[in-house]
PDB file of N, CA and C in Angstrom:
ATOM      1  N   UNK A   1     -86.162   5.809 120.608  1.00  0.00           N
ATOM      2  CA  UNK A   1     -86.721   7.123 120.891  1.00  0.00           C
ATOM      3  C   UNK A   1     -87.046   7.834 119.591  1.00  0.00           C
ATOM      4  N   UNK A   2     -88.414   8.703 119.185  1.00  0.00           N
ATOM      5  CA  UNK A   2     -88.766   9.235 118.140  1.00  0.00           C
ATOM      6  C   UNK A   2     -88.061  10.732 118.723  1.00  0.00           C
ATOM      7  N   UNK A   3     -87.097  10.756 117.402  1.00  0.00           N
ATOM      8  CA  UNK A   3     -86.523  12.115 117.579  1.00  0.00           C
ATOM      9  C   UNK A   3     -87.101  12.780 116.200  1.00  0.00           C
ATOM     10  N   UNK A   4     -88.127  12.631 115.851  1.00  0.00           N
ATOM     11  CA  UNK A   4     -89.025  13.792 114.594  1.00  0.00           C
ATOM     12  C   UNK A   4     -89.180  14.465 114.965  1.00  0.00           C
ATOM     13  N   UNK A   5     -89.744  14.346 116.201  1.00  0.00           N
ATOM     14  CA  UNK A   5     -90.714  16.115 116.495  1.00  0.00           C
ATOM     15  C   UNK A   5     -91.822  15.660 117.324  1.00  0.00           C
ATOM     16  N   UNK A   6     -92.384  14.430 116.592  1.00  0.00           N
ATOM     17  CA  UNK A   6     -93.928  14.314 116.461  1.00  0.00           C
ATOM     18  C   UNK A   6     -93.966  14.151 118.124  1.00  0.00           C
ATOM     19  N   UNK A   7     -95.451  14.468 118.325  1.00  0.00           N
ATOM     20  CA  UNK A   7     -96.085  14.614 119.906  1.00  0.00           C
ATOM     21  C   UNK A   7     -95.397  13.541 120.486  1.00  0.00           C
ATOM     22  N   UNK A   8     -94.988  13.620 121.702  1.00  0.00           N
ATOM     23  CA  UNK A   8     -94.715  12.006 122.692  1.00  0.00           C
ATOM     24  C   UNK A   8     -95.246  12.495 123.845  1.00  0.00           C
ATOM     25  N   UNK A   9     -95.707  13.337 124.305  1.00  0.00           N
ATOM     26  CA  UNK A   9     -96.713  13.640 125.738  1.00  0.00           C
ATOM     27  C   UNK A   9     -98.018  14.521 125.367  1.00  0.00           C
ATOM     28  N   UNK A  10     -98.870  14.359 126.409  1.00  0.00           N
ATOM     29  CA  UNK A  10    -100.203  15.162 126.157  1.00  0.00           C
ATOM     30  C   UNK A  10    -100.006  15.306 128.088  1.00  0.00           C
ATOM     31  N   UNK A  11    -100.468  17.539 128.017  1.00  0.00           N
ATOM     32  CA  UNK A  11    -100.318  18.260 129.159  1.00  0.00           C
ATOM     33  C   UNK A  11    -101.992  18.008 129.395  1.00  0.00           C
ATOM     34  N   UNK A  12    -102.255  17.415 130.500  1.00  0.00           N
ATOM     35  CA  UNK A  12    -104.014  17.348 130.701  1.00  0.00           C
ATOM     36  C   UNK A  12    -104.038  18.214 131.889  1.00  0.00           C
ATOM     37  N   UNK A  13    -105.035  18.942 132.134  1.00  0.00           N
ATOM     38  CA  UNK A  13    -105.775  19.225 133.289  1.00  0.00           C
ATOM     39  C   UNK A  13    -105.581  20.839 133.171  1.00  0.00           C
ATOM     40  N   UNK A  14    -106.044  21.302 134.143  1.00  0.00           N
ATOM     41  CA  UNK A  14    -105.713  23.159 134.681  1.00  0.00           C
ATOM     42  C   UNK A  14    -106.723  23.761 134.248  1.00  0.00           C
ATOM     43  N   UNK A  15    -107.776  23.319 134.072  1.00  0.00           N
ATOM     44  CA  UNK A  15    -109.280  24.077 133.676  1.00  0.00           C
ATOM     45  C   UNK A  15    -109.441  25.035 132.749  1.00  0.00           C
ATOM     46  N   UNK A  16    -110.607  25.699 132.971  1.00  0.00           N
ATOM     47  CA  UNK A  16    -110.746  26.697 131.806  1.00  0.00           C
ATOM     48  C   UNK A  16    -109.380  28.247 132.184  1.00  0.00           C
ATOM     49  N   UNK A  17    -109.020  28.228 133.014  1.00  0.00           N
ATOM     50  CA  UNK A  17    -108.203  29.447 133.202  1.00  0.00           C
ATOM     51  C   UNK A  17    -106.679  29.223 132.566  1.00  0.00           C
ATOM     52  N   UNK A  18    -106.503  27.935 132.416  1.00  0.00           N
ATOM     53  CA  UNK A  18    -105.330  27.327 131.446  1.00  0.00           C
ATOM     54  C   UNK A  18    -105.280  27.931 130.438  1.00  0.00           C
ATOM     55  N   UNK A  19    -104.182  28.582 129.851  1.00  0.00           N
ATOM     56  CA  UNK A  19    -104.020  29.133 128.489  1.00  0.00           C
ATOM     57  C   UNK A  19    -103.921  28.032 127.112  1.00  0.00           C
ATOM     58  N   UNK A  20    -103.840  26.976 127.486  1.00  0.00           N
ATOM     59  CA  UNK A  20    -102.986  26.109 126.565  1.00  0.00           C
ATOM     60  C   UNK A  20    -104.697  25.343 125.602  1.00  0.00           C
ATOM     61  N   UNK A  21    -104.576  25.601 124.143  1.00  0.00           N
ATOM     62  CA  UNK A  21    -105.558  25.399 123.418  1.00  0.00           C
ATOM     63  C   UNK A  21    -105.201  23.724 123.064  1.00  0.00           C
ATOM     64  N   UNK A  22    -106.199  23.045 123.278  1.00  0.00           N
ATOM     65  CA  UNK A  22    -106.323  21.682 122.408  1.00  0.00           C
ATOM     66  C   UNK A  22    -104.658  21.159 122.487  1.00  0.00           C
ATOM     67  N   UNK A  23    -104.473  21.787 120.385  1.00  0.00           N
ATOM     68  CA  UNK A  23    -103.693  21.463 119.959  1.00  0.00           C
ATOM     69  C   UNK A  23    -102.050  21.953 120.703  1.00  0.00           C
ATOM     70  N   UNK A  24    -102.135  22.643 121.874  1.00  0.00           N
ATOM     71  CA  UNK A  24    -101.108  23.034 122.844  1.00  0.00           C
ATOM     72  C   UNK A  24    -100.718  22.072 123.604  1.00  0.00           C
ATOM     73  N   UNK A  25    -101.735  21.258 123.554  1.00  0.00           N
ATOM     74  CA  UNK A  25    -101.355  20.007 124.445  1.00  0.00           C
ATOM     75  C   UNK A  25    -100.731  18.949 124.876  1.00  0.00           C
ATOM     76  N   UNK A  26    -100.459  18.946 122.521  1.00  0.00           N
ATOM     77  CA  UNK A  26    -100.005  17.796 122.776  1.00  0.00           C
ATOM     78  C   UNK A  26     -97.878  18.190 122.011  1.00  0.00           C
ATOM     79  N   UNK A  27     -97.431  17.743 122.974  1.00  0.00           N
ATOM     80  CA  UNK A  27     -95.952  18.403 123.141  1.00  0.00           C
ATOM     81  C   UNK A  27     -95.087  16.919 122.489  1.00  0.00           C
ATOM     82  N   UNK A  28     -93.879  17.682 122.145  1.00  0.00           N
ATOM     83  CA  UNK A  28     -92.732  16.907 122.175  1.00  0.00           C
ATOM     84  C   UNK A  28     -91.714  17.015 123.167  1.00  0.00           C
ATOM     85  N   UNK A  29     -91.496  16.305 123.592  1.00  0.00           N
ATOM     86  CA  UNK A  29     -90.389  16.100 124.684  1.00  0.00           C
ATOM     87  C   UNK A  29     -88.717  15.378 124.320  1.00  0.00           C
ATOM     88  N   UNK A  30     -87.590  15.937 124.176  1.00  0.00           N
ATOM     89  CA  UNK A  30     -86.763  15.556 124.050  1.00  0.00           C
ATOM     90  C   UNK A  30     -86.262  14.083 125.061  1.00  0.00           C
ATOM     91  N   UNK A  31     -86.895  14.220 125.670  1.00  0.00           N
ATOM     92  CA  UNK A  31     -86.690  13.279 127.028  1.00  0.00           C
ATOM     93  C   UNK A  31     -87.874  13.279 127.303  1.00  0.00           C
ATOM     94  N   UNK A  32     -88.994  12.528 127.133  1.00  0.00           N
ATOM     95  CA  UNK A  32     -90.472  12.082 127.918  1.00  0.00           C
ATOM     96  C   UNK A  32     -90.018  11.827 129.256  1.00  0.00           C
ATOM     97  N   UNK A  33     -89.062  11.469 130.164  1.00  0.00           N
ATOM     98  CA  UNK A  33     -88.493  10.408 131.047  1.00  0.00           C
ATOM     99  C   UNK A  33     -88.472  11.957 132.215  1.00  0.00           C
ATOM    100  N   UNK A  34     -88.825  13.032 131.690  1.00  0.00           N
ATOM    101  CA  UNK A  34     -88.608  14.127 132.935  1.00  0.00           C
ATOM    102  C   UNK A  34     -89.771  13.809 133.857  1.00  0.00           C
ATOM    103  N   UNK A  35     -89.995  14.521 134.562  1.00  0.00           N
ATOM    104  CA  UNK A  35     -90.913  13.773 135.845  1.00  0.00           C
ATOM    105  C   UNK A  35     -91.946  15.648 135.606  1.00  0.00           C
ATOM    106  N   UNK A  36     -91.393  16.807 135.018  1.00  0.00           N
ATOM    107  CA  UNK A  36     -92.116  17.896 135.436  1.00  0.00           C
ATOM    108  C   UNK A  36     -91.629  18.726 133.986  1.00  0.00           C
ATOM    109  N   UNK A  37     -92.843  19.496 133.957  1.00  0.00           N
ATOM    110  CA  UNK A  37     -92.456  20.266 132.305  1.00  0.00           C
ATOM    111  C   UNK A  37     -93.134  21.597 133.162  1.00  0.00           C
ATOM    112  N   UNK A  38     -92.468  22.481 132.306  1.00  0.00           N
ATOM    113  CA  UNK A  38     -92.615  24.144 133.135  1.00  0.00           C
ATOM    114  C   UNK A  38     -93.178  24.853 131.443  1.00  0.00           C
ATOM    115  N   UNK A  39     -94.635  24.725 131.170  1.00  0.00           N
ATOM    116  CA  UNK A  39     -94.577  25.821 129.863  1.00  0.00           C
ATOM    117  C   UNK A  39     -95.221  27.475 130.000  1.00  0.00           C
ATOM    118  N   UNK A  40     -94.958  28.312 129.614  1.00  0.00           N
ATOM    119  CA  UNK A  40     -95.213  29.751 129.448  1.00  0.00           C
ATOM    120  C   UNK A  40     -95.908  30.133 128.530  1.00  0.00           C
ATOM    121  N   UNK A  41     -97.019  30.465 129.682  1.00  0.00           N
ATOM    122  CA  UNK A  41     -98.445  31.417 128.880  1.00  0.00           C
ATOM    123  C   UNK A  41     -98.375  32.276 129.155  1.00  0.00           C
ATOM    124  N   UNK A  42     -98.259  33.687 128.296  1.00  0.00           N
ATOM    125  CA  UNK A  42     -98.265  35.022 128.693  1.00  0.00           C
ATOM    126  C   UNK A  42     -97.346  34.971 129.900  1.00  0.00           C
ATOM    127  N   UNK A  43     -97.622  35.609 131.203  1.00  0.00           N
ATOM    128  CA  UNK A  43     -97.475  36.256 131.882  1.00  0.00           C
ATOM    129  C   UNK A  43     -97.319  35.287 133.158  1.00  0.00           C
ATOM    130  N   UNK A  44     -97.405  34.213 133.033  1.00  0.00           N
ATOM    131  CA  UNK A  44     -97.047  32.540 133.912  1.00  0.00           C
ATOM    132  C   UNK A  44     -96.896  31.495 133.051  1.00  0.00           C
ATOM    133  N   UNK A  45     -96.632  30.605 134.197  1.00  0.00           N
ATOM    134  CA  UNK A  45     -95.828  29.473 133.728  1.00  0.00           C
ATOM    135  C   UNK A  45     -97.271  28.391 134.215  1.00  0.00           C
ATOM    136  N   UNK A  46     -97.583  26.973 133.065  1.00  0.00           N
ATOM    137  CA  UNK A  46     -98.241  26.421 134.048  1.00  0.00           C
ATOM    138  C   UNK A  46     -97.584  25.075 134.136  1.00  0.00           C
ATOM    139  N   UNK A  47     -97.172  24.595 135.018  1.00  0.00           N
ATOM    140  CA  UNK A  47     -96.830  22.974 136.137  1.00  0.00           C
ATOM    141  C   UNK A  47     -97.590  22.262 135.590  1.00  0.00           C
ATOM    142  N   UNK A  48     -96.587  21.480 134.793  1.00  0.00           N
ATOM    143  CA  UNK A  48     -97.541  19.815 134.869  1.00  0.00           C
ATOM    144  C   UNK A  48     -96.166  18.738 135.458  1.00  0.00           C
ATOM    145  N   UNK A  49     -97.170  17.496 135.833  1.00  0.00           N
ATOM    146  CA  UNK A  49     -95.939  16.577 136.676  1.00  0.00           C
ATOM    147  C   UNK A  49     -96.617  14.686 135.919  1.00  0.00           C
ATOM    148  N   UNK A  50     -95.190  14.037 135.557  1.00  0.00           N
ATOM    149  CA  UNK A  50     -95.868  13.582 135.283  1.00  0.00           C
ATOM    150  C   UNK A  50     -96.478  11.848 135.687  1.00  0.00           C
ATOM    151  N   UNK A  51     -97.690  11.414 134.892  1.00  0.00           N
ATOM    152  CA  UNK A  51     -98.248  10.535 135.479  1.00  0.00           C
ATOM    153  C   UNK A  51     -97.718   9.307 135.192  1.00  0.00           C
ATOM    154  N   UNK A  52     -98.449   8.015 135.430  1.00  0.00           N
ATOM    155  CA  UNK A  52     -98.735   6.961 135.125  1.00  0.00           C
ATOM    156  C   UNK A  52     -99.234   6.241 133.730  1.00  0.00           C
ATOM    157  N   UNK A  53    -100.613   7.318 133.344  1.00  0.00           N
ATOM    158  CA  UNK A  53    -101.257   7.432 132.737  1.00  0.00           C
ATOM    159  C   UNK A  53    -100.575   7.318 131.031  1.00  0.00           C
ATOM    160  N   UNK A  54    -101.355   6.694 129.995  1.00  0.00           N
ATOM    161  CA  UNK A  54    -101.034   7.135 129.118  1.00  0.00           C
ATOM    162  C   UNK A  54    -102.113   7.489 127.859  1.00  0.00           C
ATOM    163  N   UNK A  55    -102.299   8.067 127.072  1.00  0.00           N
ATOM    164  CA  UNK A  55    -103.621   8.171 126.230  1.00  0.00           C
ATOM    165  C   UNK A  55    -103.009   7.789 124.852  1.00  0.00           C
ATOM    166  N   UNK A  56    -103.803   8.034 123.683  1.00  0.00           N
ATOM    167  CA  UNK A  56    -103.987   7.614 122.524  1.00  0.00           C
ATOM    168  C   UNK A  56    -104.247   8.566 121.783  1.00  0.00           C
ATOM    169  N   UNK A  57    -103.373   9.036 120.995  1.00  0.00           N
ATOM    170  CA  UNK A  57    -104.238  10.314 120.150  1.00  0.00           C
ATOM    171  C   UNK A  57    -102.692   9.817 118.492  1.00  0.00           C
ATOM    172  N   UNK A  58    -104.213   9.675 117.540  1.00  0.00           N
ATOM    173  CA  UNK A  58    -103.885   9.686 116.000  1.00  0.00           C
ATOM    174  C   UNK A  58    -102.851   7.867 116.427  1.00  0.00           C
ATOM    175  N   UNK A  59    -103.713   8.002 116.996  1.00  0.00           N
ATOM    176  CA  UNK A  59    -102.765   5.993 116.917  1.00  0.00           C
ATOM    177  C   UNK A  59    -101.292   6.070 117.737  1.00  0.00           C
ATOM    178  N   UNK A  60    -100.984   7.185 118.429  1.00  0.00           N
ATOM    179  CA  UNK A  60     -99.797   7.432 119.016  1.00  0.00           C
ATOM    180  C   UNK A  60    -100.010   6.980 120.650  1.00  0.00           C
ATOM    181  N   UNK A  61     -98.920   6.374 121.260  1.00  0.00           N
ATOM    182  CA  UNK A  61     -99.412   6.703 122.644  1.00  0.00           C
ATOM    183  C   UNK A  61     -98.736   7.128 123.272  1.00  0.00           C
ATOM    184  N   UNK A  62     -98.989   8.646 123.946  1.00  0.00           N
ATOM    185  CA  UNK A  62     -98.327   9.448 124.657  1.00  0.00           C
ATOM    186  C   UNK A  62     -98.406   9.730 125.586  1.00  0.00           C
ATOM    187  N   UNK A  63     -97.119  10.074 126.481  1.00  0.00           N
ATOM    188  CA  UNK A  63     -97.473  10.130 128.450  1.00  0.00           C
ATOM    189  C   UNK A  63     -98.439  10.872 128.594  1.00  0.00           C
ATOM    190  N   UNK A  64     -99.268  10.821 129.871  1.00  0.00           N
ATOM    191  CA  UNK A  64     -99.706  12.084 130.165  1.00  0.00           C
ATOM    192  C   UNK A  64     -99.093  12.834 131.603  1.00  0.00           C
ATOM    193  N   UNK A  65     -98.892  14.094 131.156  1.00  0.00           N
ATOM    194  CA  UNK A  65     -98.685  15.556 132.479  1.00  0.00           C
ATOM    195  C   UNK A  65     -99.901  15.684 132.674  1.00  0.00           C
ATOM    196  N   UNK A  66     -99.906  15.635 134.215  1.00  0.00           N
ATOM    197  CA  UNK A  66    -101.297  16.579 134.834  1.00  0.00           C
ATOM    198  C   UNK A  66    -100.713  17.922 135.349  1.00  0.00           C
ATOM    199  N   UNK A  67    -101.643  18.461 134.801  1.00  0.00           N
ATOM    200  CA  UNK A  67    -101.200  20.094 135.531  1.00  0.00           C
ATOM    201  C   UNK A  67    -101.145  19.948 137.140  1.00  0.00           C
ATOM    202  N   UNK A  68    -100.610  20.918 137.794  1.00  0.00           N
ATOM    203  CA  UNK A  68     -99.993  21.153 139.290  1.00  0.00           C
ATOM    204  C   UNK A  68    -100.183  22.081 139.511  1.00  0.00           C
ATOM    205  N   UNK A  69     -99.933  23.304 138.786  1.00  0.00           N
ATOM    206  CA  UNK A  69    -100.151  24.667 139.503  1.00  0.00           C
ATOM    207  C   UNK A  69     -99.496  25.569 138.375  1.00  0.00           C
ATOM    208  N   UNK A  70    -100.254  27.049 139.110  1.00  0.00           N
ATOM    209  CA  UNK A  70     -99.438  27.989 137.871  1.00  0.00           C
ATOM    210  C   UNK A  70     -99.262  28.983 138.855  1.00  0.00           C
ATOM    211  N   UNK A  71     -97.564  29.370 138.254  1.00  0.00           N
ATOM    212  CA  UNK A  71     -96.738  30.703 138.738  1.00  0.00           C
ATOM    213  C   UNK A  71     -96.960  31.666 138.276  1.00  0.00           C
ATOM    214  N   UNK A  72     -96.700  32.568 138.369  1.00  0.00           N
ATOM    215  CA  UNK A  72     -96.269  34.401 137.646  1.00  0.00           C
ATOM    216  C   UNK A  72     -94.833  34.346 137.703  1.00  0.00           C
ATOM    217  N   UNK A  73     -94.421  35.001 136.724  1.00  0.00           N
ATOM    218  CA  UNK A  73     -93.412  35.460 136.088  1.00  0.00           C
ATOM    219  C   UNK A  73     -93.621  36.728 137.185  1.00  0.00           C
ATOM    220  N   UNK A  74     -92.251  37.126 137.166  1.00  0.00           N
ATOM    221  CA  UNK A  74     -91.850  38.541 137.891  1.00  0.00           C
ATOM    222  C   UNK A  74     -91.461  39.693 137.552  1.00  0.00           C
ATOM    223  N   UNK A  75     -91.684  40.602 137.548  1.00  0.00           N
ATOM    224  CA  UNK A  75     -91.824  42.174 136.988  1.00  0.00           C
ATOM    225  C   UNK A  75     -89.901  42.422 137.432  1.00  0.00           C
TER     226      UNK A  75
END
């Protein structure tokens, strides 16, 4: 297990209303092996769950999360 830091998942999907830029994407996971990551933009949370899939970025290959849905945070 790479315990540096460096990226081991990439969050894909949730369109343009997704807060998460590019380089937001691509995450470290203490545990890749979770099945669901919960991250916080402003004022919600957005759902990713994860796949099968895996991609390639800088010669790395990292899981991919597809987004699922996004919550609100509560007043």
């Amino acid at each position: 297990m790479d315990d540096t830091g460096a990226p081991n998942v990439f969050l894909s999907g949730g369109g343009s209303r997704t807060a998460l830029a590019d380089e937001q994407r691509l995450r470290y996971l203490p545990d890749p092996d979770v099945t669901k990551v919960k991250v916080l933009c402003g004022n919600r949370y957005e759902h990713f769950e994860a796949s099968t899939d895996t991609t390639l970025v800088d010669e790395r290959e990292l899981r991919v999360f597809v987004w699922t849905r996004r919550t609100y945070v509560a007043e």
